[in-house]
Every structure is written in C-alpha cells, then in structure tokens.
C-alpha atoms as a PDB file:
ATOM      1  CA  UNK A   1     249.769 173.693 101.503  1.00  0.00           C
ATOM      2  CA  UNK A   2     248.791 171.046  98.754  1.00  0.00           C
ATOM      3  CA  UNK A   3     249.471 168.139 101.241  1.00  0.00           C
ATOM      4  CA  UNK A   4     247.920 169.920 104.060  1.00  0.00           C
ATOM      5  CA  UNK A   5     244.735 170.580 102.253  1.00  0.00           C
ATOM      6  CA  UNK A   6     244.600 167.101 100.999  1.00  0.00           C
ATOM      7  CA  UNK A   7     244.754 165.747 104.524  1.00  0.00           C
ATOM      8  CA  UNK A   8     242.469 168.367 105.592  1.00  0.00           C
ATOM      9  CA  UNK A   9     239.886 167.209 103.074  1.00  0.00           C
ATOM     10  CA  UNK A  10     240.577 163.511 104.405  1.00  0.00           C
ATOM     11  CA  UNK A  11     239.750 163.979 107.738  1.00  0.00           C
ATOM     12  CA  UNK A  12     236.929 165.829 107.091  1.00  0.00           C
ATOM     13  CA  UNK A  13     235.797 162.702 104.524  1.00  0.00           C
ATOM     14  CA  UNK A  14     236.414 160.346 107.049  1.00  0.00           C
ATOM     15  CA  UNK A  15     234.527 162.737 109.849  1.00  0.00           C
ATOM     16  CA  UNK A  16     231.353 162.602 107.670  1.00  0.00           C
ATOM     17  CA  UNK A  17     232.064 158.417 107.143  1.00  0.00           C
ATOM     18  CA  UNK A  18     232.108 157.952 111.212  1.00  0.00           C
ATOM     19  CA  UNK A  19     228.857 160.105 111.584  1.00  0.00           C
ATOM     20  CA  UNK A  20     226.891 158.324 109.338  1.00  0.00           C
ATOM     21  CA  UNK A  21     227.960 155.047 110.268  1.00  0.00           C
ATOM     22  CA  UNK A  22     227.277 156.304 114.080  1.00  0.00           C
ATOM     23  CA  UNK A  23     223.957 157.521 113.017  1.00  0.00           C
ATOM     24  CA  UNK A  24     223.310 154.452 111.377  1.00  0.00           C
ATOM     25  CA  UNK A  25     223.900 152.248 114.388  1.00  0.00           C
ATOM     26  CA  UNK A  26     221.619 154.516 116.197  1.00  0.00           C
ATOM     27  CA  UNK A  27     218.972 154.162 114.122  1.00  0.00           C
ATOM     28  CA  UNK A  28     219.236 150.787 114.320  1.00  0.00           C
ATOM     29  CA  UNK A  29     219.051 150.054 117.645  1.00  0.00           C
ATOM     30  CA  UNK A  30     216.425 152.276 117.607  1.00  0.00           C
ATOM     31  CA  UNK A  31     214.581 150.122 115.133  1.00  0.00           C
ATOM     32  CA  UNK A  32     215.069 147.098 117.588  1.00  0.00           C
ATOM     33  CA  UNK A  33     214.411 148.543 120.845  1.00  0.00           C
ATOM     34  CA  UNK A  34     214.257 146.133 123.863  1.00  0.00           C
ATOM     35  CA  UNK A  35     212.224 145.115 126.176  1.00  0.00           C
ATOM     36  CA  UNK A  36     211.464 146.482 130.381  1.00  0.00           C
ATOM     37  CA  UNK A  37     210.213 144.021 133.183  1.00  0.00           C
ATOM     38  CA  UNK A  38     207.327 145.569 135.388  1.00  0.00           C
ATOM     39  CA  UNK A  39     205.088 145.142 137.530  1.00  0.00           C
ATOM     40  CA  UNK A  40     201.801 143.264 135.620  1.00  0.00           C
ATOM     41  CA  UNK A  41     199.928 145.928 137.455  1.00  0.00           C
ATOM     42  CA  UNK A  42     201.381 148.480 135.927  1.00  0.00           C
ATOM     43  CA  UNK A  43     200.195 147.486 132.132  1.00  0.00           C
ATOM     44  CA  UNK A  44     196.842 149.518 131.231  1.00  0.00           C
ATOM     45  CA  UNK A  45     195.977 146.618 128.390  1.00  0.00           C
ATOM     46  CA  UNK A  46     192.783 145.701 128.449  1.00  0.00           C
ATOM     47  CA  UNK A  47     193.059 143.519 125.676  1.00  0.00           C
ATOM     48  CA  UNK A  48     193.786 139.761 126.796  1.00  0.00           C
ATOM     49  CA  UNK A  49     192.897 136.293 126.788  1.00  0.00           C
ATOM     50  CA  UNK A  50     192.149 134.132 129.685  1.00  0.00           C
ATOM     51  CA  UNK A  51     191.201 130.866 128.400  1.00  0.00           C
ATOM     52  CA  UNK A  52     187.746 130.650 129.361  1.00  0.00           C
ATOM     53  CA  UNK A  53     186.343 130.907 125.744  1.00  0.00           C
ATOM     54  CA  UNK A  54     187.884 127.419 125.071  1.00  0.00           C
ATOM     55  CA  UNK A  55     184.711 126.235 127.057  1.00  0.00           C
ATOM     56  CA  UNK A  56     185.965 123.112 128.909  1.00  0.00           C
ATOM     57  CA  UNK A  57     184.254 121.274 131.584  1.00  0.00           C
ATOM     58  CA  UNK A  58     185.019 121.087 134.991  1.00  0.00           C
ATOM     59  CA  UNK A  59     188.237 118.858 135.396  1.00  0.00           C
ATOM     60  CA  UNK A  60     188.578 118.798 131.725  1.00  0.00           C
ATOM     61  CA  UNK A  61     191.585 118.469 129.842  1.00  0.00           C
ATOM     62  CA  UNK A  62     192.672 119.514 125.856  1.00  0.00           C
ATOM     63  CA  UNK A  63     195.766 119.025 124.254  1.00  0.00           C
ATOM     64  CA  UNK A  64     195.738 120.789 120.600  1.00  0.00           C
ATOM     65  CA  UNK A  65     196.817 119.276 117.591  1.00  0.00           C
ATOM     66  CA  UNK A  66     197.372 122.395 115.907  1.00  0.00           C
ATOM     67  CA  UNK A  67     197.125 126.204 116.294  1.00  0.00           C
ATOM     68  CA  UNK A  68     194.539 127.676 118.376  1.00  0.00           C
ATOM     69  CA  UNK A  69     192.722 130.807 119.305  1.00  0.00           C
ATOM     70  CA  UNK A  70     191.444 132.256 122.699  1.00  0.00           C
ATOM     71  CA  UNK A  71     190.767 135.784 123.241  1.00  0.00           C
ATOM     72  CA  UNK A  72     190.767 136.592 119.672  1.00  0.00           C
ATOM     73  CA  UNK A  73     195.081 135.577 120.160  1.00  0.00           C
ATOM     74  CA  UNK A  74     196.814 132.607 118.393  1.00  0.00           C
ATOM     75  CA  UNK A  75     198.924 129.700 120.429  1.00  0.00           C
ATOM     76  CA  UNK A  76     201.307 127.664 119.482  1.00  0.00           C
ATOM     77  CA  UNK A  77     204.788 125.363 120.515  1.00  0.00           C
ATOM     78  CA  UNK A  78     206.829 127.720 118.461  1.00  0.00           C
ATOM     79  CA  UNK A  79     207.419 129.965 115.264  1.00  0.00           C
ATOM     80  CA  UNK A  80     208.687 128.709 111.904  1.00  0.00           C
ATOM     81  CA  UNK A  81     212.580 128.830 111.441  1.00  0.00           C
ATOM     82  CA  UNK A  82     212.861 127.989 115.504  1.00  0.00           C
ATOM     83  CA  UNK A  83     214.065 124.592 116.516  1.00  0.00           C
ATOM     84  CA  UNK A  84     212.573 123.018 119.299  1.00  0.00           C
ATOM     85  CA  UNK A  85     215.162 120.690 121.525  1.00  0.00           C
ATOM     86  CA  UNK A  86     215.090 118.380 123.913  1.00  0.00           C
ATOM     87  CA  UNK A  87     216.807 118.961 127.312  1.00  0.00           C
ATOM     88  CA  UNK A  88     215.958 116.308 129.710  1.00  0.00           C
ATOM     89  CA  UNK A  89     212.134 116.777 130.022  1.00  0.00           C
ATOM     90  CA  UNK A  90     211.896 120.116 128.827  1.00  0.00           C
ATOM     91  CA  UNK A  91     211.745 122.378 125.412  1.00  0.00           C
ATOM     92  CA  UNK A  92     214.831 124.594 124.231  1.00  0.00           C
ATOM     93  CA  UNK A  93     214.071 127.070 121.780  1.00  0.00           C
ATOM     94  CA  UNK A  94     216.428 128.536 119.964  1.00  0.00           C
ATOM     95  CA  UNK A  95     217.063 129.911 116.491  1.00  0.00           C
ATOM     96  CA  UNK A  96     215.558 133.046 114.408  1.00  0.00           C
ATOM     97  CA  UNK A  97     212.117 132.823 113.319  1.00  0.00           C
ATOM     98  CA  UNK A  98     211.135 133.474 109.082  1.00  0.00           C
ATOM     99  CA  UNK A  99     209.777 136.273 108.715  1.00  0.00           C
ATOM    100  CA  UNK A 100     206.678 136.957 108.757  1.00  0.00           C
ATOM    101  CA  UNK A 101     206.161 135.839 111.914  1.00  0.00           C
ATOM    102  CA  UNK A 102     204.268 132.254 111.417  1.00  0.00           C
ATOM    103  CA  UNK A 103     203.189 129.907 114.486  1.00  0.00           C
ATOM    104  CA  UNK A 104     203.995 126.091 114.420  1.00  0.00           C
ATOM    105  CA  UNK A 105     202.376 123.777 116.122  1.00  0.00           C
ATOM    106  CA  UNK A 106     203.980 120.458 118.023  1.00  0.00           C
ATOM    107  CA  UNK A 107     203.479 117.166 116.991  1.00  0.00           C
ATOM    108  CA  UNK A 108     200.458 115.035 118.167  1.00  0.00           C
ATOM    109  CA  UNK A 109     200.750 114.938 121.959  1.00  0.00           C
ATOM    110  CA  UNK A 110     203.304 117.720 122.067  1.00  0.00           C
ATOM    111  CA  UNK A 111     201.466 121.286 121.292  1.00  0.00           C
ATOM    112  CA  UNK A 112     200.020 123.389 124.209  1.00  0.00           C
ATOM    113  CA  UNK A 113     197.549 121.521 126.611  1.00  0.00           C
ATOM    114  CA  UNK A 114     194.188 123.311 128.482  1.00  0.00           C
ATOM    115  CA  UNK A 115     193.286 122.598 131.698  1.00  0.00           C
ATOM    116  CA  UNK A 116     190.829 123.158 133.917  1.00  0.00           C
ATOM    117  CA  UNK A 117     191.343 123.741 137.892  1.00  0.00           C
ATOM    118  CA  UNK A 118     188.321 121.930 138.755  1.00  0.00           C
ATOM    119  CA  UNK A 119     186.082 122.591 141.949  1.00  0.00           C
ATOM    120  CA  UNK A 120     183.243 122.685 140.037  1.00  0.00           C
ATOM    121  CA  UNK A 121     184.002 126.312 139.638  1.00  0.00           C
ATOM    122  CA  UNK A 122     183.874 128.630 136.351  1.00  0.00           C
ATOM    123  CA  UNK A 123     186.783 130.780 135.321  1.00  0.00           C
ATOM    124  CA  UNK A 124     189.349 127.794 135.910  1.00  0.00           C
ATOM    125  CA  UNK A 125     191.360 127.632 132.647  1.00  0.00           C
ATOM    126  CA  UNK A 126     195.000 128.159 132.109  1.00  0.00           C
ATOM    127  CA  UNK A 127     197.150 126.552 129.305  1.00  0.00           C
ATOM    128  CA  UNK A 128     200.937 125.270 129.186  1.00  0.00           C
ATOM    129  CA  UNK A 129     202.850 123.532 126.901  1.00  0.00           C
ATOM    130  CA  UNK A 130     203.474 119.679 126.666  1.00  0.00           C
ATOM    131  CA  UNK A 131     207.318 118.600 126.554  1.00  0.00           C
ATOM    132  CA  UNK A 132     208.924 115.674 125.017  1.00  0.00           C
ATOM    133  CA  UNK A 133     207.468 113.123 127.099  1.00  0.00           C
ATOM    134  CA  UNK A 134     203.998 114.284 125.641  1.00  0.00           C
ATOM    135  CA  UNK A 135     200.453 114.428 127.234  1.00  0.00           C
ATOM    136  CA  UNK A 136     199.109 112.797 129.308  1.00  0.00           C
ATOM    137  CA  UNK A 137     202.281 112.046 131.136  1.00  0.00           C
ATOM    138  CA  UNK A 138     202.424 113.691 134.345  1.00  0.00           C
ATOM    139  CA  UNK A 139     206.156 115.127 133.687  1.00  0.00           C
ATOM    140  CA  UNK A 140     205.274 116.454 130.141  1.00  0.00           C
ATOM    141  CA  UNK A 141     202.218 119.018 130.656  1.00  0.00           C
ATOM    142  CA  UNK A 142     204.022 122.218 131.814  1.00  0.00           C
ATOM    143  CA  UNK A 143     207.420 121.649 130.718  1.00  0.00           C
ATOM    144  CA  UNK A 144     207.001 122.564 126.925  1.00  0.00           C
ATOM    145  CA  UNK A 145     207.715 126.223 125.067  1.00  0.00           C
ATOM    146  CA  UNK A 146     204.627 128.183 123.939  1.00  0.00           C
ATOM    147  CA  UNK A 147     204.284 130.861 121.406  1.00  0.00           C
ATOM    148  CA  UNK A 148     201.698 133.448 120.925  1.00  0.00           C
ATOM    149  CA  UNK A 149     200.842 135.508 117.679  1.00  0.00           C
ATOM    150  CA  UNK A 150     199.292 138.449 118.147  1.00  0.00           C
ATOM    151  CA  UNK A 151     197.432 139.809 115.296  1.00  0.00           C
ATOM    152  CA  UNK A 152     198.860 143.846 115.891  1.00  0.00           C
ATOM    153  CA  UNK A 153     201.918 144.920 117.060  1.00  0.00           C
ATOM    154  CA  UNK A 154     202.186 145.729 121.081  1.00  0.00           C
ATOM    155  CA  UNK A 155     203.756 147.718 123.267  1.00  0.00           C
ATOM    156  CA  UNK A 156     203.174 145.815 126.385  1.00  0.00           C
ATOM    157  CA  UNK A 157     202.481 141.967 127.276  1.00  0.00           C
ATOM    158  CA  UNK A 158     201.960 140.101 130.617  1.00  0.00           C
ATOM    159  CA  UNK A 159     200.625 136.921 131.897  1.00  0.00           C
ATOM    160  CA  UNK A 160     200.543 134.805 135.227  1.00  0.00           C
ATOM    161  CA  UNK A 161     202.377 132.079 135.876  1.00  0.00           C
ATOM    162  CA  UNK A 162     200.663 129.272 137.460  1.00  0.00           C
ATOM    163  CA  UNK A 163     202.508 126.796 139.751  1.00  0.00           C
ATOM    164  CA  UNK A 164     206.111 127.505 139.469  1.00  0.00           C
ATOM    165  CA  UNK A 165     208.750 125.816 141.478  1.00  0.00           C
ATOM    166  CA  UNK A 166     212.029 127.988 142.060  1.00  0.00           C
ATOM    167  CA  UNK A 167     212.875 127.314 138.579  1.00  0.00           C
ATOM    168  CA  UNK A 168     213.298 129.912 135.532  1.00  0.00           C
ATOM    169  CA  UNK A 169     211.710 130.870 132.453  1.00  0.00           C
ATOM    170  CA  UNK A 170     212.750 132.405 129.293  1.00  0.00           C
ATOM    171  CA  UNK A 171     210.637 134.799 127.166  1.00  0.00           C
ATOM    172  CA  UNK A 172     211.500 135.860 124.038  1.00  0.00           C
ATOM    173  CA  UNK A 173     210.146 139.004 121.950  1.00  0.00           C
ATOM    174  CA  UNK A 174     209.839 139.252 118.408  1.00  0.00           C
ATOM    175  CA  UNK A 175     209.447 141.864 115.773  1.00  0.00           C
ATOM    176  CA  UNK A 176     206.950 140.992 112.772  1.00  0.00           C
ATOM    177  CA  UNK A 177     210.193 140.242 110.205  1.00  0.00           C
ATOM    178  CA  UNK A 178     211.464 138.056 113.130  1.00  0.00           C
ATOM    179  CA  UNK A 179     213.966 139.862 114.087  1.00  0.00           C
ATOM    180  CA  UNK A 180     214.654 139.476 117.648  1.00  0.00           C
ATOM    181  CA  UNK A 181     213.331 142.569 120.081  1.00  0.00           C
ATOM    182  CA  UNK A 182     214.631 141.203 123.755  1.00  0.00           C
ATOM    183  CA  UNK A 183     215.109 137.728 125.226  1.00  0.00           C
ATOM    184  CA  UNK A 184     214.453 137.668 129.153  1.00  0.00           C
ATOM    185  CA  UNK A 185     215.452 135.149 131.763  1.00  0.00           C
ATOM    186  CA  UNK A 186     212.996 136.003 134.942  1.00  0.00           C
ATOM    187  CA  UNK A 187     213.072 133.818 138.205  1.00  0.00           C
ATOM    188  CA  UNK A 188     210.004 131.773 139.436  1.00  0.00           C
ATOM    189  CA  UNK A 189     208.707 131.418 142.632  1.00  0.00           C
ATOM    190  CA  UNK A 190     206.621 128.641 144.482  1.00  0.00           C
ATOM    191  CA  UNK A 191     203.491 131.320 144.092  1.00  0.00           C
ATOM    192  CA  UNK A 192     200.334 129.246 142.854  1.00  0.00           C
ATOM    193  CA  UNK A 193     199.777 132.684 141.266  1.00  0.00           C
ATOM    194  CA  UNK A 194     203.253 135.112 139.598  1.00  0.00           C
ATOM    195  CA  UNK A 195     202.311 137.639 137.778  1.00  0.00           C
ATOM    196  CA  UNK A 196     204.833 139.316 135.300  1.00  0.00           C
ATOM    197  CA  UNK A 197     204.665 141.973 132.837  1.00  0.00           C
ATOM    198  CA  UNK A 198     206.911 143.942 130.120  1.00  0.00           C
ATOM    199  CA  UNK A 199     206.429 146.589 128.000  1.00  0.00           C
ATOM    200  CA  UNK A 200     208.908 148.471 125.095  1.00  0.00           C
ATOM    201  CA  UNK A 201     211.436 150.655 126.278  1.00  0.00           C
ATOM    202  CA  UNK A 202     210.664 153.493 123.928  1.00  0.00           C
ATOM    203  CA  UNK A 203     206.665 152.858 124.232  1.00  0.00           C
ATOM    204  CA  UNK A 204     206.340 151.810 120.434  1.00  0.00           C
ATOM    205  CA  UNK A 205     204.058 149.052 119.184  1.00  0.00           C
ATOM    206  CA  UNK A 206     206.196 146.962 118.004  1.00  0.00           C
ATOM    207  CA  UNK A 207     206.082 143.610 119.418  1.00  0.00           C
ATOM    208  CA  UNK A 208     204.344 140.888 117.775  1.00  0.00           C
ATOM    209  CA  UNK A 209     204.832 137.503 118.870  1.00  0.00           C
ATOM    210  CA  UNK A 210     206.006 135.797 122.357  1.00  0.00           C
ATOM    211  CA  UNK A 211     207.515 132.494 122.400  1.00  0.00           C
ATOM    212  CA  UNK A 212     208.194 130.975 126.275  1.00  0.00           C
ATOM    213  CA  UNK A 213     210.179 127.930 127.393  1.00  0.00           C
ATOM    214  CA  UNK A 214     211.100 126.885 131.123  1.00  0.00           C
ATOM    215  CA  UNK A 215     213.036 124.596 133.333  1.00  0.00           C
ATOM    216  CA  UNK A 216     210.894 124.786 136.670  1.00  0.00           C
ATOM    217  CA  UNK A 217     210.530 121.597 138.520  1.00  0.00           C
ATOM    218  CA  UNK A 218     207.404 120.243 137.651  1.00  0.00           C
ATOM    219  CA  UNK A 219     206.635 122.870 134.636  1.00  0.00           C
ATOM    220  CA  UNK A 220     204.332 125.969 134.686  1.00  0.00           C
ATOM    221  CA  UNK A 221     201.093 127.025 133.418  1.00  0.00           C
ATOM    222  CA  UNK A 222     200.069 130.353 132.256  1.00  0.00           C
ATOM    223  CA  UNK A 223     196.432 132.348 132.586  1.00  0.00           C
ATOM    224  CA  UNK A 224     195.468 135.932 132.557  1.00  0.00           C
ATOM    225  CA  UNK A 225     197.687 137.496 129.328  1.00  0.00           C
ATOM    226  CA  UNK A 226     197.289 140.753 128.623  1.00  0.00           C
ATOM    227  CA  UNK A 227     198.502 143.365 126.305  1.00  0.00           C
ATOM    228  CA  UNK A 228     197.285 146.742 124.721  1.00  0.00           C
ATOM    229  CA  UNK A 229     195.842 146.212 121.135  1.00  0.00           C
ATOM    230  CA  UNK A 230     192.582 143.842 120.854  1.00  0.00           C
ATOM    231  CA  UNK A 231     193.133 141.140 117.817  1.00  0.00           C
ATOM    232  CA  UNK A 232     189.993 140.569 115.555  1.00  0.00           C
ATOM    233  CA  UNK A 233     188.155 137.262 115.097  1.00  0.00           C
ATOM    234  CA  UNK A 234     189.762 134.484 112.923  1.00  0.00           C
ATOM    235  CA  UNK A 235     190.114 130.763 111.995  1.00  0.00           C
ATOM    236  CA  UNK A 236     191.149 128.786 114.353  1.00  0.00           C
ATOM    237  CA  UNK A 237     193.568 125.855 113.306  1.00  0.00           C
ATOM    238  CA  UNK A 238     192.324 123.417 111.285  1.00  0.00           C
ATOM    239  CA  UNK A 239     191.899 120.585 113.768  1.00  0.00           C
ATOM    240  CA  UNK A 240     189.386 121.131 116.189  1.00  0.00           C
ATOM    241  CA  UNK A 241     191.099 120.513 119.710  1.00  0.00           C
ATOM    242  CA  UNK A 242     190.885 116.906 121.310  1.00  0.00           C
ATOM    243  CA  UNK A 243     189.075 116.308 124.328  1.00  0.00           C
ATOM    244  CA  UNK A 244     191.378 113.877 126.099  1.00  0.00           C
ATOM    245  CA  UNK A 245     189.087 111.582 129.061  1.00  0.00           C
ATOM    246  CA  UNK A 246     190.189 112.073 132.596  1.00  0.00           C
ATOM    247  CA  UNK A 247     193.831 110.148 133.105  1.00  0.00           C
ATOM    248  CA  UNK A 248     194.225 108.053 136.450  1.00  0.00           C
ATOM    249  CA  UNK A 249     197.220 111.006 137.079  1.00  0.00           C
ATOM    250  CA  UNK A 250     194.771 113.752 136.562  1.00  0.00           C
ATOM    251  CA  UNK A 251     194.520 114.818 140.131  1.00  0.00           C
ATOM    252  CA  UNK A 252     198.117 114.459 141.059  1.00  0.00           C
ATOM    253  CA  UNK A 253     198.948 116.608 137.866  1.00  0.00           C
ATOM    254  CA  UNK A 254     196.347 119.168 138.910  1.00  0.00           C
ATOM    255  CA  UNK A 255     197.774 119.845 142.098  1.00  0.00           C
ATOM    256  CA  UNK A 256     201.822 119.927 141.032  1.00  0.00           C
ATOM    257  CA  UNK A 257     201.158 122.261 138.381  1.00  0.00           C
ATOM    258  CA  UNK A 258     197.989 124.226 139.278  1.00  0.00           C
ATOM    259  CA  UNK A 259     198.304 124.004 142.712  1.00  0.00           C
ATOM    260  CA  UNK A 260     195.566 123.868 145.566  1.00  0.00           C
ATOM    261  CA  UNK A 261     194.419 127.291 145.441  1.00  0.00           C
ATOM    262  CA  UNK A 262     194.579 127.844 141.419  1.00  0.00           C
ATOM    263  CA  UNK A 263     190.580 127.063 141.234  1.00  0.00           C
ATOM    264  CA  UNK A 264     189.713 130.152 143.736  1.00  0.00           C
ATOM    265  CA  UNK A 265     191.945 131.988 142.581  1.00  0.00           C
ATOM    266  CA  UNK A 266     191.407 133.085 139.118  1.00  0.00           C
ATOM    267  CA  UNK A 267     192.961 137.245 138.639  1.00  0.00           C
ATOM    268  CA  UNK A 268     189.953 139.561 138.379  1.00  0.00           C
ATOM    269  CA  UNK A 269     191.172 142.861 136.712  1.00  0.00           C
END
C-alpha cells in the first residue's frame, strides 16, 4: 500500500510537472504569435506612408545618410544586433535584433534611396534600399534590405512592390524586445505594381518593426505602406538627406526598377 501510494503520489507530481510545462509552452507561443499573408486589400489601416512628404522634384533622386521619416514612420538598412551581408549584389540579413527595437542606418552610399518616377507628375515617390555596390550604380539601388520602425505596435502591415522581376523577397517581423514574430519568403512577379499585405494571426498589436531584403533581378522598390496605428511626429535623423544630381544612368535605372507605368500609376486608396 506504502509503495503504491508513493507511486501514486509520483505520477500525480509528475502529471502537474507536464501541465505546467504544457501550459507554459502555450503561453508562449501565444506571446509570439505569427504572422498571415493577405490580400493588401483586405487591411482596413489607414495609417501609412507613401513617400510624398519627402518632397522631391520631378526625376529627383535621395540617398539618406542616416535614419529618416515619412508618414510620421522611421526607415532604415537594418536594426541594431542584425548583420548585414553581402551576397553577390544584394543584402542578407540575418541575426536577432537588441532589444528595444533600434534602426541602423547603412554607410554613406548604402542606406535606403528615394526616387521619383518622373513625368512631370506628382505622387511619384517610392523608396528601396541601396546594396553593396552603393548609389548611384545602376545594380545597387533596389537590391539592399530596408527596415521600418514603427512608433506603436501593429496588427497589420502592407506595402507595394515596385518593379519586381520573378525573384523573391524576405520580410521579417519583429516584436518590440526583438524577439522574432514571423519571417516570410513571398514570390515576386514582373507587376510594375504587387501589392502584399499581412496581419497577426491572433489580431493583437504586436508588431513593431519590419526589416526586408530581396534577390529579384534588378532589385525592387516599395510605395504605398500601410498599417493600423498612426505614429506621431518626430526627429528625423540627424543628417538631412542628400540630394544626389541626375546620373547619366538615371533613365535606364528608372525604367528597370520603376518600370514604364510606375509614374501613372501611383495606388489611390
């Protein structure tokens, strides 16, 4: 009876042991839940930034020597504790941010680029980020990793990609502690226009930064993001951006990343 009991009171022990540590698992996955691909009309953000606060002229180019702001949102080539690698012309990002969640900006010539479609029309802007080459070469603007800060925690996030190739593109989603959320790999087409758009799988607020690196012949850009809770006004980065003066591979960069019909084309919502 002795032995019996003291087995009994064992298994019951070790019962209460598995349910805790079952219930703990649960609660953290729970704490890290991951992120769904939809449709980008399917997001009901209103909140968003498309670029055209950045004010450039028509034709005009801007690569950023630091960390910038449009729509009230922060951009960047990556976030503190990533490393940024070079594979052939493109970024690699891999690695767990520091928390909090901090942007860094590329080196001189290798940060996030804006450029305007041209046509002499407004509402032409879209950014991307410059790879290892580094602006103004032709095979650098498009090819780098971007990162965006947002400054409260969403629940859905989406963008168009401008001038993809066939390639692929990587985005990953980050918690506030950096703490990894979701990493997804989506396919791009030859659109001059793909939109995309994700949102949490439980509905909860809780992503806070983006960070997006490619491989798409030719590199992307990216216009239109939008997402459900409006930042406030801040500082931009400390250096104001730098105009750059029309390069003699302007147009032919124009048209293999923007593509003929970017300038008309800008998303109305």
């Amino acid at each position: 009876m002795y032995k019996h009991a003291k087995f009994t009171s064992v298994n019951s022990g070790l019962r209460a042991l598995a349910g805790v540590l079952v219930g703990g698992l649960f609660a953290i996955q729970n704490a890290h839940a991951g992120l769904l691909q939809v449709n980008y009309s399917d997001l009901s953000g209103v909140a968003g930034a498309d670029f055209e606060d950045l004010g450039l002229g028509n034709n005009q180019q801007v690569t950023f020597n630091n960390i910038f702001e449009s729509g009230n949102t922060s951009f960047g080539e990556s976030f503190a504790g990533q490393t940024v690698t070079p594979s052939g012309n493109f970024d690699v990002l891999s690695g767990a941010p520091t928390g909090p969640l901090t942007l860094v900006a590329g080196s001189a010539s290798v940060n996030v680029t804006a450029v305007d479609g041209g046509a002499g029309d407004v509402g032409n802007t879209a950014i991307a980020g410059s790879g290892p080459l580094g602006y103004p070469d032709a095979d650098a603007v498009g090819e780098g990793s971007i990162a965006i800060l947002f400054d409260f925690d969403q629940s859905e996030f989406g963008f168009d990609v401008v001038g993809g190739n066939g390639g692929t593109a990587t985005a990953q989603f980050w918690a506030r502690d950096g703490s990894l959320l979701d990493e997804i790999i989506f396919s791009l087409s030859s659109d001059i226009f793909q939109p995309y758009g994700f949102v949490t799988d439980d509905g909860l607020q809780s992503v806070a930064g983006v960070s997006i690196f490619n491989n798409d012949p030719g590199g992307i850009g990216f216009d239109n993001f939008i997402f459900d809770v409006a930042g406030v006004p801040g500082t931009p980065g400390s250096d104001d951006p730098i105009p750059v003066s029309e390069p003699s591979t302007l147009p032919l960069l124009c048209l293999s990343l923007f593509g003929l019909a970017y300038s008309r084309r800008k998303r109305v919502r």
